[in-house]
N, C-alpha and C. Protein backbone atom coordinates (compact mmCIF):
# COMPACT_ATOMS: atom_id res chain seq x y z
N UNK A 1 9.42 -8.54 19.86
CA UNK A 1 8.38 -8.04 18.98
C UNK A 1 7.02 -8.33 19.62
N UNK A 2 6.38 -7.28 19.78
CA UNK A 2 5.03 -7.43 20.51
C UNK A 2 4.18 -8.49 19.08
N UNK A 3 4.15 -8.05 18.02
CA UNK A 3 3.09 -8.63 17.07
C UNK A 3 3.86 -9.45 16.24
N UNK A 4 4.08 -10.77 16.29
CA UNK A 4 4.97 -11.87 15.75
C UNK A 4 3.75 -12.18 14.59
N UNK A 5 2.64 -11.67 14.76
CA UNK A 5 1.71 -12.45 13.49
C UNK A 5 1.08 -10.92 13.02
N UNK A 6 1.68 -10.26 12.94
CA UNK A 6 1.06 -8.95 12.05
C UNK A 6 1.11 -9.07 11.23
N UNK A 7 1.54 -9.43 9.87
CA UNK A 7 1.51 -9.15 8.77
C UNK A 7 0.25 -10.43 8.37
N UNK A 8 0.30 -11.59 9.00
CA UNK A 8 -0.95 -12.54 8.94
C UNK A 8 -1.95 -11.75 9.13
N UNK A 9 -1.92 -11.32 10.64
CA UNK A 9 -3.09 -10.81 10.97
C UNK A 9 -3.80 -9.54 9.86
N UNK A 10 -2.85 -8.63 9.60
CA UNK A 10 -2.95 -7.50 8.51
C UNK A 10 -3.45 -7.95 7.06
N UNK A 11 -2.84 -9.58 6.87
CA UNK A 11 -3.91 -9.89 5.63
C UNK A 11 -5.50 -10.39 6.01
N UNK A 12 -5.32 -10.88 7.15
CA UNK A 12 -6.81 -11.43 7.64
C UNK A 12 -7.50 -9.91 7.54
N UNK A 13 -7.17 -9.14 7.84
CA UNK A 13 -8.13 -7.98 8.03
C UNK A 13 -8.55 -7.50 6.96
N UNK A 14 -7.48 -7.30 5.99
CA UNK A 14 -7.80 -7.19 4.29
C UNK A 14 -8.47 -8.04 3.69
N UNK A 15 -8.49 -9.51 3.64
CA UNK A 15 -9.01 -10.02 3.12
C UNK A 15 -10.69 -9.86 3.62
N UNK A 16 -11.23 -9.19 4.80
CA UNK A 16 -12.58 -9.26 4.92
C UNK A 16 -13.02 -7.96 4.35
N UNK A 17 -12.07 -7.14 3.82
CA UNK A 17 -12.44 -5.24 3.67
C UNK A 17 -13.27 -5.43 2.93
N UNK A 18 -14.38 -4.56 2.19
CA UNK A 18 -14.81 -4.36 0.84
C UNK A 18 -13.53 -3.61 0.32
N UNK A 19 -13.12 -4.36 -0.73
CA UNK A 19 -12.35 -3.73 -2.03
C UNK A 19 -12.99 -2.87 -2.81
N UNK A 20 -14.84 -3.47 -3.20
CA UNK A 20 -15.57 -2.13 -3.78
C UNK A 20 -15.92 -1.24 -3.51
N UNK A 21 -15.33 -0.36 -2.21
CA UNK A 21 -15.91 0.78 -2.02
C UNK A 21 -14.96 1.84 -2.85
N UNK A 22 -12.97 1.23 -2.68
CA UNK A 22 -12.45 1.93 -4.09
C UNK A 22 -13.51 2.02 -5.49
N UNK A 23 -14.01 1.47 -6.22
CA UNK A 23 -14.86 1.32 -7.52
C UNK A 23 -15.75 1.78 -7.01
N UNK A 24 -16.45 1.79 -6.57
CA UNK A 24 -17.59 2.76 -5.69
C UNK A 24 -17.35 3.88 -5.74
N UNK A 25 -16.39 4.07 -4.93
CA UNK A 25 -16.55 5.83 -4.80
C UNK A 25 -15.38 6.31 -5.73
N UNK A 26 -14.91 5.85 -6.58
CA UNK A 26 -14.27 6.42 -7.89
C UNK A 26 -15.70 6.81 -8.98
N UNK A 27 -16.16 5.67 -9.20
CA UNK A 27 -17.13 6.00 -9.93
C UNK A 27 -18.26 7.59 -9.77
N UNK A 28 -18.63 7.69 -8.08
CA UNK A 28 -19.49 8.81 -8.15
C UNK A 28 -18.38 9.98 -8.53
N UNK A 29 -16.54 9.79 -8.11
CA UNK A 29 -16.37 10.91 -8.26
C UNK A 29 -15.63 11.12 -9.42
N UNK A 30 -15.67 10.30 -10.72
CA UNK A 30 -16.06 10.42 -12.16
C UNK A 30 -17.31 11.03 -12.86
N UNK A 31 -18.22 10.50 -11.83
CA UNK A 31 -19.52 10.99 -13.09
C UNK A 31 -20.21 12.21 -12.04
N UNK A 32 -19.17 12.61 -10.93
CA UNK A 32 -20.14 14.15 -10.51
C UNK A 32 -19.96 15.09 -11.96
N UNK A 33 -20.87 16.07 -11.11
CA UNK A 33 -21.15 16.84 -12.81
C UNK A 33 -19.88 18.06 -12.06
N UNK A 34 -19.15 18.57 -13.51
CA UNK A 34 -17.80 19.40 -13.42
C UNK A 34 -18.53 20.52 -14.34
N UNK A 35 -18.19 22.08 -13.60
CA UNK A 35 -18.06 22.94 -14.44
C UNK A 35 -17.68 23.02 -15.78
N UNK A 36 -16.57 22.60 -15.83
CA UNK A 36 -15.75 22.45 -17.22
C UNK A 36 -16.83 21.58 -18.26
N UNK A 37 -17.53 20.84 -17.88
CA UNK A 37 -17.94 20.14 -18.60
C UNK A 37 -19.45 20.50 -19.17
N UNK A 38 -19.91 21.06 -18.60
CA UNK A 38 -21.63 22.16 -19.01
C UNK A 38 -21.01 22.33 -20.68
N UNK A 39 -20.25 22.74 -21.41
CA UNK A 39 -20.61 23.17 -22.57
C UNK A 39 -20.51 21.83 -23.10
N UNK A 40 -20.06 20.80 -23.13
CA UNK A 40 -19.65 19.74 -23.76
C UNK A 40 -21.29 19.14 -23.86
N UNK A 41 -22.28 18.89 -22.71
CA UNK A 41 -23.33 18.53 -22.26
C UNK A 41 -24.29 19.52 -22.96
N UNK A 42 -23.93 20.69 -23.45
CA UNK A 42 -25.22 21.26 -24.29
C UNK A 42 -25.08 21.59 -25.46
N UNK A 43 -23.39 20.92 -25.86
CA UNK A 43 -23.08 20.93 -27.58
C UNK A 43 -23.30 19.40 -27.91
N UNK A 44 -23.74 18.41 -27.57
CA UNK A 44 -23.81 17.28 -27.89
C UNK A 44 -24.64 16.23 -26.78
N UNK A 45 -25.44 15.21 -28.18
CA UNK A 45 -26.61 15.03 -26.99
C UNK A 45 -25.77 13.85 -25.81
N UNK A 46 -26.58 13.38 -25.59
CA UNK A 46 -26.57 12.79 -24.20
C UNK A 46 -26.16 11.33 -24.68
N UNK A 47 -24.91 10.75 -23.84
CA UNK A 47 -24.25 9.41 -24.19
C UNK A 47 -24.71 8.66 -23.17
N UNK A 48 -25.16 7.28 -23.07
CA UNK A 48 -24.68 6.46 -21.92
C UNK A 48 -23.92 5.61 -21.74
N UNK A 49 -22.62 5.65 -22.82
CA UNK A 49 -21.86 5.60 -23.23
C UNK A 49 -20.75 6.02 -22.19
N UNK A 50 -19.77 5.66 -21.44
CA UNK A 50 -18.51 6.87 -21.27
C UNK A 50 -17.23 6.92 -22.11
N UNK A 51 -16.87 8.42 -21.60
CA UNK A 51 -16.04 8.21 -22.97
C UNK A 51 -14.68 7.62 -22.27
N UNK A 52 -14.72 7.67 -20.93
CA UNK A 52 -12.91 6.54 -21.02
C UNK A 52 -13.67 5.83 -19.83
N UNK A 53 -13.09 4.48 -19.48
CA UNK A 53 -12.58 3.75 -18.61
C UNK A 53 -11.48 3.89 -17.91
N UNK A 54 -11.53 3.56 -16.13
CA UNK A 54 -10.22 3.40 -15.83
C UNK A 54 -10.05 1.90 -15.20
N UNK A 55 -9.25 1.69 -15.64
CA UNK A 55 -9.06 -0.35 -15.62
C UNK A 55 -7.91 -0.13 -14.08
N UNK A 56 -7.96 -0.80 -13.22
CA UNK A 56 -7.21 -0.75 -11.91
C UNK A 56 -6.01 -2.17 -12.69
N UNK A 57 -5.10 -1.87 -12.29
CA UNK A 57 -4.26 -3.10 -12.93
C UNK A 57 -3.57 -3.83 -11.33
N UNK A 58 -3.62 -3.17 -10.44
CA UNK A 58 -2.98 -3.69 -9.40
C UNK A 58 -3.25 -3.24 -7.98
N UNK A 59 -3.52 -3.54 -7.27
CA UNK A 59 -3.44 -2.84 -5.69
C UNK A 59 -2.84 -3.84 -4.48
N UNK A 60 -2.27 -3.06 -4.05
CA UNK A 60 -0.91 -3.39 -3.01
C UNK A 60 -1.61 -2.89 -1.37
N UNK A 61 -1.48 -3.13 -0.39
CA UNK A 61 -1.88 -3.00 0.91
C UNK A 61 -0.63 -3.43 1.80
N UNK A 62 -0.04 -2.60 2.73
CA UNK A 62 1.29 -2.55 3.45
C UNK A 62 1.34 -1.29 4.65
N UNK A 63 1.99 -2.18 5.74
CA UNK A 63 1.95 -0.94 6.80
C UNK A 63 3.04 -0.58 7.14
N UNK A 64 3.22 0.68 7.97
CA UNK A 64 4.75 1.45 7.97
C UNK A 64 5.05 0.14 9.57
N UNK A 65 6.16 0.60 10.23
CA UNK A 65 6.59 -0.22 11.13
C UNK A 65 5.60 0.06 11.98
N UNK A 66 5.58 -1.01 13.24
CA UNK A 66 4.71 -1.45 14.60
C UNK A 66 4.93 -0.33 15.27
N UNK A 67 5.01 0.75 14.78
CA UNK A 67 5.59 1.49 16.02
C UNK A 67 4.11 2.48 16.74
N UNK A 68 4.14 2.69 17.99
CA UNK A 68 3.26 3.73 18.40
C UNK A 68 1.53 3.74 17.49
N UNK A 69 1.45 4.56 17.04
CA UNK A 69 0.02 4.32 16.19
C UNK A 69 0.11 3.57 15.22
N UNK A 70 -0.78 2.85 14.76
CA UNK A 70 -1.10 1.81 13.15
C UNK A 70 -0.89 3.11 12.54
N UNK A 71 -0.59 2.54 11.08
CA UNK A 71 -0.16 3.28 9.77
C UNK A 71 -0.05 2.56 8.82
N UNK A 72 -1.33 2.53 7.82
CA UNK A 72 -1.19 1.95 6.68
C UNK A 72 -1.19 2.68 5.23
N UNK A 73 -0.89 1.70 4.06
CA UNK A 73 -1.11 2.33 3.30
C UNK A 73 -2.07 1.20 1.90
N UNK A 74 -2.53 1.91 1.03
CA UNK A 74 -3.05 1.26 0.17
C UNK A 74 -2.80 1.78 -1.41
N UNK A 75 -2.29 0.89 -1.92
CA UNK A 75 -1.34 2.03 -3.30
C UNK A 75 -2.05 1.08 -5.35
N UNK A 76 -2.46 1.73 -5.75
CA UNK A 76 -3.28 1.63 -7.07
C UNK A 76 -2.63 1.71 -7.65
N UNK A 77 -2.29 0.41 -8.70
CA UNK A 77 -1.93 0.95 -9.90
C UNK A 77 -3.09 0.92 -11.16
N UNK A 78 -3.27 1.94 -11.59
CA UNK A 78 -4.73 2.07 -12.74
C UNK A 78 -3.78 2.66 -14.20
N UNK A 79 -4.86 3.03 -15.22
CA UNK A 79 -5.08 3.69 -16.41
C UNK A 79 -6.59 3.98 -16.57
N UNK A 80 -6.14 4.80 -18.09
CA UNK A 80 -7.82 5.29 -17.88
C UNK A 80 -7.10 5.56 -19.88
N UNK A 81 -8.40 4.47 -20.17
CA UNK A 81 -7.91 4.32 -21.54
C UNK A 81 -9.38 4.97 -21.91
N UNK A 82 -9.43 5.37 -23.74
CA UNK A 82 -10.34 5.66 -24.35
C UNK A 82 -11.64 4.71 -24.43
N UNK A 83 -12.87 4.79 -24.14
CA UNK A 83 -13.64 3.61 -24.78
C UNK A 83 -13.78 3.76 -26.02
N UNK A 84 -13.92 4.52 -26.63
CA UNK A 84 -14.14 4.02 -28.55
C UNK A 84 -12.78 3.70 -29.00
N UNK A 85 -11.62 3.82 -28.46
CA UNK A 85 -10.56 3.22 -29.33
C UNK A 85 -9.78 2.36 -28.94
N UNK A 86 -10.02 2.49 -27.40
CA UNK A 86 -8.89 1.97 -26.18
C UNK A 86 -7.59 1.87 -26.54
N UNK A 87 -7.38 3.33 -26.67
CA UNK A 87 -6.03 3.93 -26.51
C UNK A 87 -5.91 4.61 -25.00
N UNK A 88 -4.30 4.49 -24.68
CA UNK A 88 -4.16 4.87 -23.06
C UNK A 88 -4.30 6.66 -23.15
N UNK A 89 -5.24 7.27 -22.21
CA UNK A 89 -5.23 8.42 -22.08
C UNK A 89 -4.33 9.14 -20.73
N UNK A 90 -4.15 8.02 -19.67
CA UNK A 90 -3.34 8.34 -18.48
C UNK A 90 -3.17 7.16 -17.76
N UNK A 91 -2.10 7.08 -16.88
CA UNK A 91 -1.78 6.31 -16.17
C UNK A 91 -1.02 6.35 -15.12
N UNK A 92 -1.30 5.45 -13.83
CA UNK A 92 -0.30 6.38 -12.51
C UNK A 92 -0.01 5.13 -11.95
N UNK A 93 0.22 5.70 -10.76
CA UNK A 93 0.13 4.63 -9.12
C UNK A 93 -0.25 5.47 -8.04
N UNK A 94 -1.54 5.53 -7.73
CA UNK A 94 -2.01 6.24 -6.62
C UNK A 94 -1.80 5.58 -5.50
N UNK A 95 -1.24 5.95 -4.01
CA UNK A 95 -0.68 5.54 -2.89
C UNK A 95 -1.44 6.42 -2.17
N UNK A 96 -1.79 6.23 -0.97
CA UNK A 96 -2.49 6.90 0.07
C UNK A 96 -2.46 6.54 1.36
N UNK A 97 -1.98 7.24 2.32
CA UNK A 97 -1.69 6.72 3.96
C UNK A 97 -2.84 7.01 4.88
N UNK A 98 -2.89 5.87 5.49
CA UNK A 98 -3.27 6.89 6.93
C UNK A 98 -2.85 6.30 8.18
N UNK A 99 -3.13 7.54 9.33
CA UNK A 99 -2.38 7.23 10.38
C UNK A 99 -3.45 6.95 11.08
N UNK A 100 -3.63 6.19 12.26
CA UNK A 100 -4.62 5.86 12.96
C UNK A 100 -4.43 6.78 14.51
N UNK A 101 -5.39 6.58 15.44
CA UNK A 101 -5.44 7.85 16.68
C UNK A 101 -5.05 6.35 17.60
N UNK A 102 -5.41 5.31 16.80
CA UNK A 102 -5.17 4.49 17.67
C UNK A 102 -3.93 3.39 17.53
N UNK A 103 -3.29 2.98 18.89
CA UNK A 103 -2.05 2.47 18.73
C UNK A 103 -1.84 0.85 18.23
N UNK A 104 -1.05 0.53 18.07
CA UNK A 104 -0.88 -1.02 17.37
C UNK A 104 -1.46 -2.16 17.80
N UNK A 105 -1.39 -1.91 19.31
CA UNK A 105 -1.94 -2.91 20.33
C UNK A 105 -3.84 -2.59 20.21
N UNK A 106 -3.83 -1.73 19.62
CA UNK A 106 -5.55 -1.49 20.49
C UNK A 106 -6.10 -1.95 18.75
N UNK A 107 -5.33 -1.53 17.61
CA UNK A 107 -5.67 -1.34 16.24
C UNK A 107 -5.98 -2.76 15.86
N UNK A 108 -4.78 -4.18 16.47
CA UNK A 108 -4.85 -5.22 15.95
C UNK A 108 -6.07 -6.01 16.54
N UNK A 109 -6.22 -5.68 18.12
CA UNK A 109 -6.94 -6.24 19.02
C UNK A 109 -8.61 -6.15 18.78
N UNK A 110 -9.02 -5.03 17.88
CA UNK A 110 -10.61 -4.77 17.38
C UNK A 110 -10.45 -5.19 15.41
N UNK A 111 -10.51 -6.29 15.31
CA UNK A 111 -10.17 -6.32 14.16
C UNK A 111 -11.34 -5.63 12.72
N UNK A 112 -12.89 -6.02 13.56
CA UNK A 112 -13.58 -4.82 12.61
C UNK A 112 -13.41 -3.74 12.93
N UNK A 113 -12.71 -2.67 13.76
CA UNK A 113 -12.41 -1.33 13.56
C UNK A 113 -11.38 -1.23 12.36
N UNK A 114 -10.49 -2.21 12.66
CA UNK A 114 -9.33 -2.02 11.66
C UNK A 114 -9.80 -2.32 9.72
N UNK A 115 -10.59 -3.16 10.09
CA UNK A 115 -11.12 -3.24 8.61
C UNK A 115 -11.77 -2.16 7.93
N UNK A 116 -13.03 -1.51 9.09
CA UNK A 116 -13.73 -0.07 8.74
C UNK A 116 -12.58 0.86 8.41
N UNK A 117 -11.33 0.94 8.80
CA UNK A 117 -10.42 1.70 8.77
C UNK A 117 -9.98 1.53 7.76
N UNK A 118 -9.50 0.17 7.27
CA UNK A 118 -8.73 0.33 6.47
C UNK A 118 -9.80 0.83 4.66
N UNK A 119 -11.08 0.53 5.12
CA UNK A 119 -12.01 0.32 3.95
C UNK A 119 -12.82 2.12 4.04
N UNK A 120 -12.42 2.94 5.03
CA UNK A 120 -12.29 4.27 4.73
C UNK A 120 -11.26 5.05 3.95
N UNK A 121 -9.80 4.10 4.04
CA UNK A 121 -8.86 4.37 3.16
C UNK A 121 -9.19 4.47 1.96
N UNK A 122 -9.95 2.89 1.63
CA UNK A 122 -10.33 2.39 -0.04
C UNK A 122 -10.67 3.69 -0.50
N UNK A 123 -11.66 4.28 0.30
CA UNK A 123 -12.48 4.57 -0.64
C UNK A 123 -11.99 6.27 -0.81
N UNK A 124 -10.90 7.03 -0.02
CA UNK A 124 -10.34 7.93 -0.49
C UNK A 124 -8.92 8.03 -1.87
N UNK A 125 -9.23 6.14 -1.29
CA UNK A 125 -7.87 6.11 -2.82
C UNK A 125 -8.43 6.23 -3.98
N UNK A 126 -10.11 6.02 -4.06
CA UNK A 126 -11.08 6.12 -5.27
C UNK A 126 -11.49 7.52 -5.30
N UNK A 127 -11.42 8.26 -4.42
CA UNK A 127 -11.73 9.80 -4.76
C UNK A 127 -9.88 10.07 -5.55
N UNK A 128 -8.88 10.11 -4.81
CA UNK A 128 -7.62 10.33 -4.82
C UNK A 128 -7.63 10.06 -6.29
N UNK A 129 -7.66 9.19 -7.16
CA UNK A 129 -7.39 8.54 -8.70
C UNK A 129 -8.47 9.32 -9.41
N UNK A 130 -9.56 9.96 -8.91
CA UNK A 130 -10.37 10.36 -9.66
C UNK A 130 -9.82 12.12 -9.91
N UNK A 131 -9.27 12.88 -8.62
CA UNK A 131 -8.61 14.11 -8.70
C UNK A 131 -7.15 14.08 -9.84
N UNK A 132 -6.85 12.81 -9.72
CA UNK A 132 -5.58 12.75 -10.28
C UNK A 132 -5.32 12.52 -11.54
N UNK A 133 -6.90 12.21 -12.02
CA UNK A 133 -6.67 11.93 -13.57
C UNK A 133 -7.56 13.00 -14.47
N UNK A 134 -8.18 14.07 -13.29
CA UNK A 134 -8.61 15.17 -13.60
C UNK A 134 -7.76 16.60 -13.87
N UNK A 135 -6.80 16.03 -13.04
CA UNK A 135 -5.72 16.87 -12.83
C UNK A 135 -6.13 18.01 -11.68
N UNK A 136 -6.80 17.91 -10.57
CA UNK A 136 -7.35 18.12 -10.00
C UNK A 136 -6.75 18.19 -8.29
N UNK A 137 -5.52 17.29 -8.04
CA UNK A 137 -4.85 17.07 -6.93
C UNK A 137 -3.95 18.02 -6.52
N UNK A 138 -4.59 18.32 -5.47
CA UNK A 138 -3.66 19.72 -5.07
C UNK A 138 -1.99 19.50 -4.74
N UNK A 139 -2.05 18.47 -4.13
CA UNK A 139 -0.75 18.14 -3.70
C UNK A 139 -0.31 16.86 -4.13
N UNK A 140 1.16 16.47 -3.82
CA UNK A 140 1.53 15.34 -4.05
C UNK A 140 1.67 14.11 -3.49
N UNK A 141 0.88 14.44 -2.25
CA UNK A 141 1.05 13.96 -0.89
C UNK A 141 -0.82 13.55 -0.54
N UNK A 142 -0.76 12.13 -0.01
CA UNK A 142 -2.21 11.78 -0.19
C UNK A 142 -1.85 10.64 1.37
N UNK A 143 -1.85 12.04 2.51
CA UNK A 143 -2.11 11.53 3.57
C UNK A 143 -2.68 11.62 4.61
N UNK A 144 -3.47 11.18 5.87
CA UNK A 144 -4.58 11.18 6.46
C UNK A 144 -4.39 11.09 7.86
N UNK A 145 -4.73 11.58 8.36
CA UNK A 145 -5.10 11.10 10.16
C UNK A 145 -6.54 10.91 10.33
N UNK A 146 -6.58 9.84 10.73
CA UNK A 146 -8.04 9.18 11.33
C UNK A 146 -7.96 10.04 13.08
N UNK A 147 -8.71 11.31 13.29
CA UNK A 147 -8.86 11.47 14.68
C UNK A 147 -9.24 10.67 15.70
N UNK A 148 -9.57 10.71 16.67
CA UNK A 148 -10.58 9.74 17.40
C UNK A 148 -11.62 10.74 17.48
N UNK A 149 -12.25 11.33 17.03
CA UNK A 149 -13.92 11.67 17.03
C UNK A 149 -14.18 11.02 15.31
N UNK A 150 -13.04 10.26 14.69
CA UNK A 150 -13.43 9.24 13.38
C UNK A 150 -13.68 10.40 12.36
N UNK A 151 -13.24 11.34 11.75
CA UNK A 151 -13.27 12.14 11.20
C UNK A 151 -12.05 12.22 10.66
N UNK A 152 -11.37 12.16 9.50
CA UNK A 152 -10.16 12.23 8.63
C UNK A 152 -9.54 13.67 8.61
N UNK A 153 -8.26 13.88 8.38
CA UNK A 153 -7.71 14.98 8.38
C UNK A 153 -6.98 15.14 7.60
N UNK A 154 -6.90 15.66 6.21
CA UNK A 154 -5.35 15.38 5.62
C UNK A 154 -4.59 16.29 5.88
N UNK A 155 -3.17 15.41 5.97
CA UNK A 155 -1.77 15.64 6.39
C UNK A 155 -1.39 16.51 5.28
């Protein structure tokens, strides 16, 4: 086994990520403004209030085998309850991969690339939960190639 301390090393890298860029960028892509939603906004005044929450209950971080390119994944478990009654309105487990351009040996060896990497994930698993509770997700499948010109691709 080339990497006898990967899964150490794989938490060292997590443990330095920002976790808030998931909550970050869920949030802008909750409160962008939606077509659907213009009549709601000019039949009733203005809340600053929202009307649901989504509470994250769990997140998991795990990579596929050592093989050839890094490949991780980062998987959510949320809801998204009412705020005036907090009753559950939805609930999932959002999972999201990506594959890296770069291989295991080069991925473990730059450990802030691997963190930027893995914390570009975060923050498509926070767009990903926001399509998904919109009903909005085209597919069922929420996976990525990191090119090397650093530009994402989904699979």
């Amino acid at each position: 086994m080339k990497h006898p301390s990967a899964n150490a090393d794989f938490e060292r890298i997590l443990g330095a990520a920002d976790f808030g860029l998931l909550q970050r960028r869920l949030e802008v892509e909750l409160n962008a403004p939606r077509a659907e939603c213009a009549r709601a906004v000019v039949d009733s005044p203005a809340s600053s209030q929202p009307d649901a929450v989504v509470e994250v209950e769990q997140v998991e971080a795990g990579m596929a085998c050592l093989f050839d390119d890094q490949k991780h994944s980062i998987a959510v478990q949320w809801r998204a309850v009412s705020a005036k009654t907090g009753g559950k309105l939805a609930e999932a487990k959002t999972q999201c991969w990506l594959s890296s351009y770069r291989g295991v040996d080069a991925w473990f060896a730059d450990p802030p690339y691997a963190r930027a990497e893995i914390e570009r994930l975060l923050g498509k698993v926070g767009q990903r939960i926001a399509l998904e509770l919109f009903g909005q997700a085209t597919s069922q499948r929420c996976s990525y190639l990191l090119r090397e010109d650093g530009e994402l691709e989904a699979l």
